[in-house]
N, C-alpha and C. Protein backbone atom coordinates (compact mmCIF):
# COMPACT_ATOMS: atom_id res chain seq x y z
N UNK A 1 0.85 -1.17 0.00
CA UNK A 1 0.00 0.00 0.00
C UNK A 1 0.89 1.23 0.00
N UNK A 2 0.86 2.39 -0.70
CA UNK A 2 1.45 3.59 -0.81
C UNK A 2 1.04 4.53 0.01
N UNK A 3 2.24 5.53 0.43
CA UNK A 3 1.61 6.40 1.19
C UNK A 3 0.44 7.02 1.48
N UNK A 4 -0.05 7.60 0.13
CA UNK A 4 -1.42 7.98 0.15
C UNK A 4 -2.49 7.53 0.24
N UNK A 5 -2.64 5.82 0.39
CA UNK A 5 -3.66 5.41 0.70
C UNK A 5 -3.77 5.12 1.99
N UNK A 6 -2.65 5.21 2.34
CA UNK A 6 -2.59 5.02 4.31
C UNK A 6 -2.78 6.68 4.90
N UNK A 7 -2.74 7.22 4.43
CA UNK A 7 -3.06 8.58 4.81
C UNK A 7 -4.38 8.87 4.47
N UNK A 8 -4.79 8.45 3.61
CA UNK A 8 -6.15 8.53 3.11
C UNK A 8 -7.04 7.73 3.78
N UNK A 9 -6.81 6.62 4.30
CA UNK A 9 -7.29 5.06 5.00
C UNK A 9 -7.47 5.80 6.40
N UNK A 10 -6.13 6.26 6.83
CA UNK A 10 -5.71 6.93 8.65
C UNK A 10 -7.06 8.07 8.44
N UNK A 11 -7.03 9.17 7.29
CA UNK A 11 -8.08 10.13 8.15
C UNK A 11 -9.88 9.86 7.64
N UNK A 12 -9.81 8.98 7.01
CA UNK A 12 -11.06 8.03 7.29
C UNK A 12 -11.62 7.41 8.33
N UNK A 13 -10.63 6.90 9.27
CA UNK A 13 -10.79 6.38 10.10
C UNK A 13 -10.72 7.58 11.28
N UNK A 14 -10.21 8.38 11.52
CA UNK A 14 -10.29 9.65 11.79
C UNK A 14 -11.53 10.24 12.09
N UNK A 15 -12.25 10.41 10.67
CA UNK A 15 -14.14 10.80 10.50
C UNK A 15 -14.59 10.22 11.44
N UNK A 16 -14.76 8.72 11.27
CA UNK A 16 -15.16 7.65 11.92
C UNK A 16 -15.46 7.64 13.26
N UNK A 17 -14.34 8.06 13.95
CA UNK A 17 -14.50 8.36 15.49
C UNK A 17 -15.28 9.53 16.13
N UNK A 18 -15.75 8.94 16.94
CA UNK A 18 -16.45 10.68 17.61
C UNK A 18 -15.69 11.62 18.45
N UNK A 19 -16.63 12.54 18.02
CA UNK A 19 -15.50 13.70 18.08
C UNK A 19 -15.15 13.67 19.88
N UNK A 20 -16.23 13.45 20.86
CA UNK A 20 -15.78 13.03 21.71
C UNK A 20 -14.52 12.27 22.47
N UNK A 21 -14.09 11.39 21.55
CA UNK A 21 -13.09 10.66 21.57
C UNK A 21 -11.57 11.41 21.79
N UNK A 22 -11.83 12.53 21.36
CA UNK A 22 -10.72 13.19 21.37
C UNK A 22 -10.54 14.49 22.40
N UNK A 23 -11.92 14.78 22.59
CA UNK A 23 -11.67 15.81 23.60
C UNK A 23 -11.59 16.30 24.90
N UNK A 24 -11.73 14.39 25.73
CA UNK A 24 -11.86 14.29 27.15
C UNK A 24 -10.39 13.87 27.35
N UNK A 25 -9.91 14.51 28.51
CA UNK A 25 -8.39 13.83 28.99
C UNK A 25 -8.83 13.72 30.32
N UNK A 26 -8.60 12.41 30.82
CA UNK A 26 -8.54 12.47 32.31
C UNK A 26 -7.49 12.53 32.99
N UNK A 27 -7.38 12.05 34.26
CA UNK A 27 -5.96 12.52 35.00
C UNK A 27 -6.37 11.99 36.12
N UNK A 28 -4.82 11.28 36.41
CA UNK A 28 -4.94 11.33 38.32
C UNK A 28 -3.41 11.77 38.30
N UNK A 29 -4.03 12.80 39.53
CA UNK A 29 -2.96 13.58 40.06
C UNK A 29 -2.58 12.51 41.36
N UNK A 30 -1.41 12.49 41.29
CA UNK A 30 -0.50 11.88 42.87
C UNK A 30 0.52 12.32 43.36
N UNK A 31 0.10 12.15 45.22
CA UNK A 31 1.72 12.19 45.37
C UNK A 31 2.33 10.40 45.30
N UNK A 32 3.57 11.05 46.24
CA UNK A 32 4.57 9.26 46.01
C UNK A 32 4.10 9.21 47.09
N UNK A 33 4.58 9.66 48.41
CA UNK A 33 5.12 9.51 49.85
C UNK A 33 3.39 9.38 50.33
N UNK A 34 3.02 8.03 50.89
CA UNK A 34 1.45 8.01 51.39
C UNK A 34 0.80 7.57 50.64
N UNK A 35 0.75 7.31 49.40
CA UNK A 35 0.24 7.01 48.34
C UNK A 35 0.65 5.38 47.29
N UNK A 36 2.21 5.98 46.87
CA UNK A 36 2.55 4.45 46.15
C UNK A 36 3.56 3.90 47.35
N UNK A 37 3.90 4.53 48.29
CA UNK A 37 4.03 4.03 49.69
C UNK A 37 3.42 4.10 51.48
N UNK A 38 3.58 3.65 52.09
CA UNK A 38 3.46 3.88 53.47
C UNK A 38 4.39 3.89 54.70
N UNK A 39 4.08 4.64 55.60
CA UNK A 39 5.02 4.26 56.70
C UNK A 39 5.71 3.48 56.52
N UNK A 40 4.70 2.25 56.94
CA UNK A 40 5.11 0.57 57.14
C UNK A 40 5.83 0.13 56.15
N UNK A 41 5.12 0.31 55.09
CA UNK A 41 6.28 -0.32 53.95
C UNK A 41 7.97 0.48 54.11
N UNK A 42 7.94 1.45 53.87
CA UNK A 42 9.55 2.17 54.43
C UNK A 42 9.92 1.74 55.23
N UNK A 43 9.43 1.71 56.59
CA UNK A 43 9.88 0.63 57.99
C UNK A 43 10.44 -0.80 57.55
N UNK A 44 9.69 -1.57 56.82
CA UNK A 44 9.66 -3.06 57.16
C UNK A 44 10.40 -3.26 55.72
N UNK A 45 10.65 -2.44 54.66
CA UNK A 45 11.34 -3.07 53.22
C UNK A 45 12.78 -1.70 53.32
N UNK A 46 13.40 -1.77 54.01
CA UNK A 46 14.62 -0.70 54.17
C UNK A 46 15.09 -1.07 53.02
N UNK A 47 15.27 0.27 52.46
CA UNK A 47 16.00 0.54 50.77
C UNK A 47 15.46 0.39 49.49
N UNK A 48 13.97 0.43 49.86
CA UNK A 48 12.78 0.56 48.87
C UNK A 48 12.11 2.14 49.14
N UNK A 49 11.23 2.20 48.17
CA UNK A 49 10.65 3.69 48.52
C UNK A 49 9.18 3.16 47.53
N UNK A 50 8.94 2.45 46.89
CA UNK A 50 7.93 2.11 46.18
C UNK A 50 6.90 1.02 46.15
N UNK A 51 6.34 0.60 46.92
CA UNK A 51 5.43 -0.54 46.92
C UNK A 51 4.87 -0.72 45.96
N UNK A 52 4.85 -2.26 44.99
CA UNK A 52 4.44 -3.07 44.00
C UNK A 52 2.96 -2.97 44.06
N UNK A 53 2.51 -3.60 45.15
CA UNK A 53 0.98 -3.62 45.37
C UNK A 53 0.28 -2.20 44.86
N UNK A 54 0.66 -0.75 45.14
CA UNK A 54 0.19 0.30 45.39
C UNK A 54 0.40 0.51 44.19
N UNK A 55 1.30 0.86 43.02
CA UNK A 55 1.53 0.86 41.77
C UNK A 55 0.19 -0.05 40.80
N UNK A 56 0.24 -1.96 41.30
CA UNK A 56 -0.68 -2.07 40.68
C UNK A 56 -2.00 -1.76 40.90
N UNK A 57 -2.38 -1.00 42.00
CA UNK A 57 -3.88 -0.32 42.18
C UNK A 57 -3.68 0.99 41.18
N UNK A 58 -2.35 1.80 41.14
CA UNK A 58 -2.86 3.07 40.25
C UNK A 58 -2.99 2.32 38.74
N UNK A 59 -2.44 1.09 38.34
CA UNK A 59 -2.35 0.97 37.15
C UNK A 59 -3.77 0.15 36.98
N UNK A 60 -4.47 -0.02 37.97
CA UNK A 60 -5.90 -0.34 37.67
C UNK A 60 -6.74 0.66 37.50
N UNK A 61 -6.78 1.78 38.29
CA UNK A 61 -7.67 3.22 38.01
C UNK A 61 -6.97 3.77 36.45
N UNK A 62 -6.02 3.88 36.17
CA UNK A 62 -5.57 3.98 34.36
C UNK A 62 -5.69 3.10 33.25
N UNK A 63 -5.71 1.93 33.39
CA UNK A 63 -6.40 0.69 32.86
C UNK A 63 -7.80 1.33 32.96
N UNK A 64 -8.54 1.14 33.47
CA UNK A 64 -10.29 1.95 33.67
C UNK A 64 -10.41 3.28 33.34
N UNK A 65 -9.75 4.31 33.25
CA UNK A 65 -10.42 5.32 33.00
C UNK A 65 -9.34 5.94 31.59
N UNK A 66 -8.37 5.37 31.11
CA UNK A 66 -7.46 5.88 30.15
C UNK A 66 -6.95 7.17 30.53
N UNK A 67 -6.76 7.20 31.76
CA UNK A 67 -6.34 8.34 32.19
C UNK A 67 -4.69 8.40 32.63
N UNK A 68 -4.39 9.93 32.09
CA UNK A 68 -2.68 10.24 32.16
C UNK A 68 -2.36 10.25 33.66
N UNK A 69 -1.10 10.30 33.83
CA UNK A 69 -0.50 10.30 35.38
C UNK A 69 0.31 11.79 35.63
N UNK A 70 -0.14 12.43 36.25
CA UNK A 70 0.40 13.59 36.33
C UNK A 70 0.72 14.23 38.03
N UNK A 71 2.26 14.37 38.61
CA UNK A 71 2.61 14.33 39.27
C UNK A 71 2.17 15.67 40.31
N UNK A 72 1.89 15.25 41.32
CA UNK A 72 1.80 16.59 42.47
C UNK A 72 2.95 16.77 43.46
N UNK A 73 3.53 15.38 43.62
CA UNK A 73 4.74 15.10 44.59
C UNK A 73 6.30 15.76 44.59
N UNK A 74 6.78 16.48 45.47
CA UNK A 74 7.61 17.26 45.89
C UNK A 74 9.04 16.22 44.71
N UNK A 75 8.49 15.10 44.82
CA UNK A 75 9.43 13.99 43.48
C UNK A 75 9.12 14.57 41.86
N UNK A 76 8.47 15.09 41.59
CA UNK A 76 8.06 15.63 40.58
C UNK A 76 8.75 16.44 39.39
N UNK A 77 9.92 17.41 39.94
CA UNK A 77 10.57 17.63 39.03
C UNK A 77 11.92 17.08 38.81
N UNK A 78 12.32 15.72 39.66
CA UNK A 78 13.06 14.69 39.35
C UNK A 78 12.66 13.81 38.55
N UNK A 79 11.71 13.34 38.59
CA UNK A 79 11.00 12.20 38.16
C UNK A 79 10.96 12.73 36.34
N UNK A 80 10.23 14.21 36.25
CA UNK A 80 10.03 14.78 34.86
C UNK A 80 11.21 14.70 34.53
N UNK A 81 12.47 15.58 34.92
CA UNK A 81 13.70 15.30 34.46
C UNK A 81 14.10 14.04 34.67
N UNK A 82 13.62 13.08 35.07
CA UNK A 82 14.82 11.24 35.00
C UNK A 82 15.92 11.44 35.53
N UNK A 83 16.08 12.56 36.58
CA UNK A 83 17.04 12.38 37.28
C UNK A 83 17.71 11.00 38.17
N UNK A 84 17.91 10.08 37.27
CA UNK A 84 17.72 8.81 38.10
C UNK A 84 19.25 8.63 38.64
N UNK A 85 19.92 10.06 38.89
CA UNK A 85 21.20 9.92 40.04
C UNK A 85 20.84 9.40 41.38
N UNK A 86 19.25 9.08 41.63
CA UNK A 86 18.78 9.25 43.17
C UNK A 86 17.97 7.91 42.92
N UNK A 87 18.07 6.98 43.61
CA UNK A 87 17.82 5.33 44.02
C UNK A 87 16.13 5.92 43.87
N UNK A 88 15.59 6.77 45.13
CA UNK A 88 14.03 6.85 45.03
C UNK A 88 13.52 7.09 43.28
N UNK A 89 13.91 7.93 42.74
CA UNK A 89 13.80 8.30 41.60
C UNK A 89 13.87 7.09 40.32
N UNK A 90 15.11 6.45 40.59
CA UNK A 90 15.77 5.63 39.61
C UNK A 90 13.94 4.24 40.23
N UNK A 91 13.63 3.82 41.58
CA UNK A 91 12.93 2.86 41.54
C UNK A 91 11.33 3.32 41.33
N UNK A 92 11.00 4.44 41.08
CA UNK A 92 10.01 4.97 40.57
C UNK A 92 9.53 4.21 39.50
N UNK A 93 10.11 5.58 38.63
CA UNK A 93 10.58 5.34 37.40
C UNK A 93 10.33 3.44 36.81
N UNK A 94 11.16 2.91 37.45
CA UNK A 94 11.04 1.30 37.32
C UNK A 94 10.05 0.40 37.33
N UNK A 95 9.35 0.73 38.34
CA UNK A 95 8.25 0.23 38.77
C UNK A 95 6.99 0.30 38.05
N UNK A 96 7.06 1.95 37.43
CA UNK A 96 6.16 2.35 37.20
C UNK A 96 6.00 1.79 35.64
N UNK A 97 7.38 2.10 34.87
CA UNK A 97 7.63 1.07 33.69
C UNK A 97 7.06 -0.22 34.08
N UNK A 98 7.40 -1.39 34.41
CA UNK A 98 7.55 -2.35 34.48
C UNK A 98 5.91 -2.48 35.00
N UNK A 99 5.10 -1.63 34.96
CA UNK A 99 3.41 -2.01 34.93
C UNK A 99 3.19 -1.30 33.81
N UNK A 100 3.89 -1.27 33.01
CA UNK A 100 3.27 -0.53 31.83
C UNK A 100 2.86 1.12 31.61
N UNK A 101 3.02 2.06 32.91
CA UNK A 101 2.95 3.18 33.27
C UNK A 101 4.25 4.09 32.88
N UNK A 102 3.56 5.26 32.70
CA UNK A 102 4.88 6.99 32.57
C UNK A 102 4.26 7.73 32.90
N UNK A 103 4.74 8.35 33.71
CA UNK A 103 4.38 9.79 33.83
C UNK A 103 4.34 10.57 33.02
N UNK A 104 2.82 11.73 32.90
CA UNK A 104 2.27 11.99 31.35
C UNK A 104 3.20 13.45 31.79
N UNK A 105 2.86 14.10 32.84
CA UNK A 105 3.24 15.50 33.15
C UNK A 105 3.08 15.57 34.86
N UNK A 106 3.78 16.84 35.02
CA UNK A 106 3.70 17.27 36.38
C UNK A 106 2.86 18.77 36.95
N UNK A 107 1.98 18.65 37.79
CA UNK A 107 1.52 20.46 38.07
C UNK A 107 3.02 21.28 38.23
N UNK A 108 2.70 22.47 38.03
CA UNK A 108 3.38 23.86 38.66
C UNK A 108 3.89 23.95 39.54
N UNK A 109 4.98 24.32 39.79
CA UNK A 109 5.95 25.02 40.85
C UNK A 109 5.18 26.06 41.83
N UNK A 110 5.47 25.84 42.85
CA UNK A 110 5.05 27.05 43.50
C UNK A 110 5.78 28.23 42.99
N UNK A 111 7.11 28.30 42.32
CA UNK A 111 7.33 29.41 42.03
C UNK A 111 5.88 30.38 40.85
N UNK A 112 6.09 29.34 40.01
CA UNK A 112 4.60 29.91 38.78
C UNK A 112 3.61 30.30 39.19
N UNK A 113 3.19 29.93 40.20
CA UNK A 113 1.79 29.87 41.17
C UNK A 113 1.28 31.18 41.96
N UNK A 114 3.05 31.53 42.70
CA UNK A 114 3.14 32.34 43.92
C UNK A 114 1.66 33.58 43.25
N UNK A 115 3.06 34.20 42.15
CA UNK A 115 2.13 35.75 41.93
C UNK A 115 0.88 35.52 41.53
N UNK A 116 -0.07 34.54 40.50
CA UNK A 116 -1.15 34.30 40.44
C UNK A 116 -2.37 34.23 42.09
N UNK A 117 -1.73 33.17 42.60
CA UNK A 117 -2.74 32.84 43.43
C UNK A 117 -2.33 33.64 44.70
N UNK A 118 -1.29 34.45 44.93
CA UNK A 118 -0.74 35.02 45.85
C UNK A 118 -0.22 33.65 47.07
N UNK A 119 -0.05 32.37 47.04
CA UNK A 119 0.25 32.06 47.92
C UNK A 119 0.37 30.07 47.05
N UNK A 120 0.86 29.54 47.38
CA UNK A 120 0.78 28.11 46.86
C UNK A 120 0.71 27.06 47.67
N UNK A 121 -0.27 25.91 47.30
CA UNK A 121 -0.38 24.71 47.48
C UNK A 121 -0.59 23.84 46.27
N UNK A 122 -0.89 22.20 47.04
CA UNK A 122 -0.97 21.39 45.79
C UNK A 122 -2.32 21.85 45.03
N UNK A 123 -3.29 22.20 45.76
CA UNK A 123 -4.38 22.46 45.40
C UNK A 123 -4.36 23.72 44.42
N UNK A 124 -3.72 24.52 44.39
CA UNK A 124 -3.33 25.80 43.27
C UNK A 124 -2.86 24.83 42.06
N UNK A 125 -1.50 24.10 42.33
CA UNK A 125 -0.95 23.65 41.03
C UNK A 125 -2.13 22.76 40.32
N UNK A 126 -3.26 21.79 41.49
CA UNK A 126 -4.11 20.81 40.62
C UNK A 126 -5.09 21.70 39.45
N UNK A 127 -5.15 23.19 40.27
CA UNK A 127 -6.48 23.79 40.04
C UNK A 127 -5.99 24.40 38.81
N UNK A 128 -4.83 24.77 38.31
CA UNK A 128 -3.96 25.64 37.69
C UNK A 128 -4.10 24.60 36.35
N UNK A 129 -3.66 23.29 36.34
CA UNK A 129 -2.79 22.46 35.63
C UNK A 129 -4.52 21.75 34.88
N UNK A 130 -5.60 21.64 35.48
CA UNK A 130 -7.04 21.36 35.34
C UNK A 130 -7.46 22.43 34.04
N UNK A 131 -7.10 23.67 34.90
CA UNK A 131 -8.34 24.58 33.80
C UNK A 131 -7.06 24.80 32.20
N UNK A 132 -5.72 24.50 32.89
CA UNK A 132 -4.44 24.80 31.52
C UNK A 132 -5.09 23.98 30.48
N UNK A 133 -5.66 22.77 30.89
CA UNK A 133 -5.46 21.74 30.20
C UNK A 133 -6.64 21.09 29.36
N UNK A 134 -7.35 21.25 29.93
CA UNK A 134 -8.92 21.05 29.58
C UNK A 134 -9.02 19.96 30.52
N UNK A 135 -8.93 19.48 31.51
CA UNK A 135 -9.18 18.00 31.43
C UNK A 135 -10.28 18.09 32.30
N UNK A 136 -11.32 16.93 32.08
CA UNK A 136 -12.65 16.81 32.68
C UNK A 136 -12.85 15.48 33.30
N UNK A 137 -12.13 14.44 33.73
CA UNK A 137 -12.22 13.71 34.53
C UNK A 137 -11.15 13.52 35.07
N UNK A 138 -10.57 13.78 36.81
CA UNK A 138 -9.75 13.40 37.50
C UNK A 138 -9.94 13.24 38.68
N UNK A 139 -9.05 12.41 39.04
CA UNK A 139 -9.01 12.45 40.74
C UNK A 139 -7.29 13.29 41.05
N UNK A 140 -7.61 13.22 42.70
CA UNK A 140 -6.48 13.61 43.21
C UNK A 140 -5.88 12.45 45.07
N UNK A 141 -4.93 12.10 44.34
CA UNK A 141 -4.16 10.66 45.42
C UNK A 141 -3.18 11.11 46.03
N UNK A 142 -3.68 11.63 47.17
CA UNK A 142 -2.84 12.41 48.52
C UNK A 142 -2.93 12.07 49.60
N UNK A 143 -2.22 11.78 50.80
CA UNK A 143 -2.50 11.44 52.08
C UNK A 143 -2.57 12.69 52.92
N UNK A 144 -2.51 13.78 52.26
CA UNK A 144 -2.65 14.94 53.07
C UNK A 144 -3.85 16.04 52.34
N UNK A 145 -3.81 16.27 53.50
CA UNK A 145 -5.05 17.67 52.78
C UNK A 145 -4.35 19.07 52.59
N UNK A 146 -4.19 19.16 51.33
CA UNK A 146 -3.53 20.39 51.09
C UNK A 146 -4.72 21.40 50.51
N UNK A 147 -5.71 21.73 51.31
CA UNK A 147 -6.50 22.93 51.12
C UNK A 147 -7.75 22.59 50.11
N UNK A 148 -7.46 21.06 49.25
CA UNK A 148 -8.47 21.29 48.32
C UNK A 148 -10.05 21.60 48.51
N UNK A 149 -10.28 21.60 49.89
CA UNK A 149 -12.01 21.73 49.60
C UNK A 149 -11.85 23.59 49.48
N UNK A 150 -11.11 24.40 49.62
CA UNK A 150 -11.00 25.95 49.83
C UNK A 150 -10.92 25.97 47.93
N UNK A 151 -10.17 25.38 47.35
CA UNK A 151 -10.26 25.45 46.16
C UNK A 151 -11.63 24.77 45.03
N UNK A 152 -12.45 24.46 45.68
CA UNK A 152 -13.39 23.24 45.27
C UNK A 152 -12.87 21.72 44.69
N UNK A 153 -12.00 21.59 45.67
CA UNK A 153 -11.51 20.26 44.79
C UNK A 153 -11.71 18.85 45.88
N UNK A 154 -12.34 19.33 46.56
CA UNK A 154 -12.18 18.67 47.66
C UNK A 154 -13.42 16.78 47.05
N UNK A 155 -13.79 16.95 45.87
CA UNK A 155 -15.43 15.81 45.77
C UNK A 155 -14.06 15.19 44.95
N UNK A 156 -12.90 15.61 44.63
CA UNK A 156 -11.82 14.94 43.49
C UNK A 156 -11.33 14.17 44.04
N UNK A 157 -10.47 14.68 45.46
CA UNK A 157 -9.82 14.48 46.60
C UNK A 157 -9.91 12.48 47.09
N UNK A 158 -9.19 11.51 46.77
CA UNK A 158 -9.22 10.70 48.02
C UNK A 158 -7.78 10.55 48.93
N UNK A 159 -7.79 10.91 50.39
CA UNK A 159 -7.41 10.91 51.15
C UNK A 159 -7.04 9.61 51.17
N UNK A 160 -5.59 9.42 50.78
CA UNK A 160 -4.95 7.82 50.94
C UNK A 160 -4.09 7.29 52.36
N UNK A 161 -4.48 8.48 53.08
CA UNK A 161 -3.63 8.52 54.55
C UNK A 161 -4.53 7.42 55.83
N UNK A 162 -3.09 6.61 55.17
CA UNK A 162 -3.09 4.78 55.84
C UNK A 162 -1.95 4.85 56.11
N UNK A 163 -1.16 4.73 57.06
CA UNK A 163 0.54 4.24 57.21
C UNK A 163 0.40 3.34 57.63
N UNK A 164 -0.28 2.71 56.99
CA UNK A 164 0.04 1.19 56.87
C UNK A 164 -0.18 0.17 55.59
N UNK A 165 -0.43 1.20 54.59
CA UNK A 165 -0.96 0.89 53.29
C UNK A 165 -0.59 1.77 52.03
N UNK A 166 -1.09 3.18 52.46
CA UNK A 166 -1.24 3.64 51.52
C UNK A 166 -2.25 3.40 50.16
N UNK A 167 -2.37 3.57 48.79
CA UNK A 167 -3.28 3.50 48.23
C UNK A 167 -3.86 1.99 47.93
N UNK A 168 -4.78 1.97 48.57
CA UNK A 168 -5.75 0.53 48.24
C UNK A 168 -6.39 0.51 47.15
N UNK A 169 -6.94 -1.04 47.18
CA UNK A 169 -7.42 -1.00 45.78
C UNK A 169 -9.42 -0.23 46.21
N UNK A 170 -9.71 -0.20 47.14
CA UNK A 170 -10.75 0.32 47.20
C UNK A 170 -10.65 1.81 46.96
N UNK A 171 -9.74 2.10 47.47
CA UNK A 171 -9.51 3.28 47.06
C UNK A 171 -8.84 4.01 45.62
N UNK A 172 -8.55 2.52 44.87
CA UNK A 172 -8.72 2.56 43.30
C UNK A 172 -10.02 2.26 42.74
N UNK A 173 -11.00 1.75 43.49
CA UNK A 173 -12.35 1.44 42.34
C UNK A 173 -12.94 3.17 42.96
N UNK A 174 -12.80 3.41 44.11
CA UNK A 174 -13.32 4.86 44.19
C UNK A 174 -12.95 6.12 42.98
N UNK A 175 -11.26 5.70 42.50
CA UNK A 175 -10.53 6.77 42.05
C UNK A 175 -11.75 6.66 40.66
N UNK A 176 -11.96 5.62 40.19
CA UNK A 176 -12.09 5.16 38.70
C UNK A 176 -14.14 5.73 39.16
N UNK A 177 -14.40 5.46 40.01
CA UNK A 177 -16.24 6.61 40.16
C UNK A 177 -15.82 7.19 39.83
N UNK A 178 -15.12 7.93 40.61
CA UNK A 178 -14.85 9.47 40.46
C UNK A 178 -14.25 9.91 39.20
N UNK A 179 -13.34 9.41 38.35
CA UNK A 179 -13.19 10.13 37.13
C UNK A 179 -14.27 9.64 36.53
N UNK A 180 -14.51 8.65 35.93
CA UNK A 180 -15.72 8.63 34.84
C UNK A 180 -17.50 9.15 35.51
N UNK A 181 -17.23 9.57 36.61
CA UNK A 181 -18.86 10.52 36.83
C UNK A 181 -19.36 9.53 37.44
C-alpha cells in the first residue's frame, strides 16, 4: 500500500470516530510519599521507597479510565527530568515502567503559582494544571489535605492517609467513580 492510501485510509478512520473521543483527557494527580508508599512499607522493606501492590492499584484506576498520570509530589521535578542519580527516583521510574505506566506531566511550581494565586499549594498547582489543560475527569491521590475543599476540589480528593498501606485497591475502584462521573 502507498503512502497515500494510508493517509487517506488513517483520516477516514479519523471521521469515523467521535468527536468526543478526542476531547476528554482524564488525569490522576498523585503524590509518592502516602500514596505508592506507606510508613510501614519504608519501615519493614529498608532501601525501597515504592510498593508493588500500590503501583498495581494506580495501574488499575488507568487501565479503567485511560487516564494520564500527572505528578503533584515534591518527586516531581526529578521524576520529569529522569534524574535517576537518586535510588528513590531511579525505583520509581522502574516500577512504574515495568506495569506498563509513565508519567504523562507534572503540576506547577510554587514558584509559577506564587504571583497568580498570591500564595501556593498542591491544590493551586491541581487547580492551575485542570483549567491549563482542559481536562474533565480526575481524581487527586494524597494522604494529606492540602487545602483542596477551599479550592473546590475537595469531591476529586481521596485521602490515601493509611501508614500502613497507603493506596488501596478500594480506594482505586473509588478513584475510577470518580473520574468517569
Amino acid at each position: 500500500m502507498n503512502g497515500a492510501k494510508i493517509r487517506k485510509q488513517g483520516a477516514r478512520e479519523l471521521v469515523n470516530k467521535k468527536i468526543g473521543d478526542y476531547d476528554r483527557m482524564n488525569v490522576v494527580f498523585f503524590d509518592v510519599d502516602g500514596v505508592l508508599n506507606s510508613e510501614k512499607f519504608l519501615c519493614d522493606k529498608q532501601g525501597e521507597f515504592i510498593n508493588p501492590k500500590n503501583v498495581a492499584n494506580l495501574k488499575m484506576i488507568v487501565d479503567a479510565t485511560q487516564a494520564k498520570l500527572v505528578m503533584t509530589s515534591d518527586w516531581r521535578k526529578q521524576v520529569i527530568d529522569k534524574d535517576v542519580s537518586k535510588a528513590h527516583v531511579r525505583e520509581l521510574i522502574g516500577r512504574l515502567a515495568d506495569a506498563g505506566l509513565e508519567v504523562y506531566g507534572a503540576t506547577p511550581s510554587g514558584d509559577e503559582l506564587r504571583n497568580k494565586y498570591g500564595s501556593y499549594t498542591r491544590a493551586c498547582a491541581v487547580k492551575e494544571y485542570v483549567t491549563a489543560n482542559s481536562v474533565e475527569g480526575y481524581v487527586i491521590l494524597d494522604d494529606m489535605d492540602m487545602d483542596w475543599e477551599t479550592h473546590g476540589l475537595d469531591s476529586h480528593w481521596i485521602n490515601t492517609e493509611n501508614v500502613l498501606v497507603g493506596l488501596t485497591e478500594a480506594d482505586a475502584r473509588n478513584a475510577v467513580s470518580i473520574i468517569n462521573g
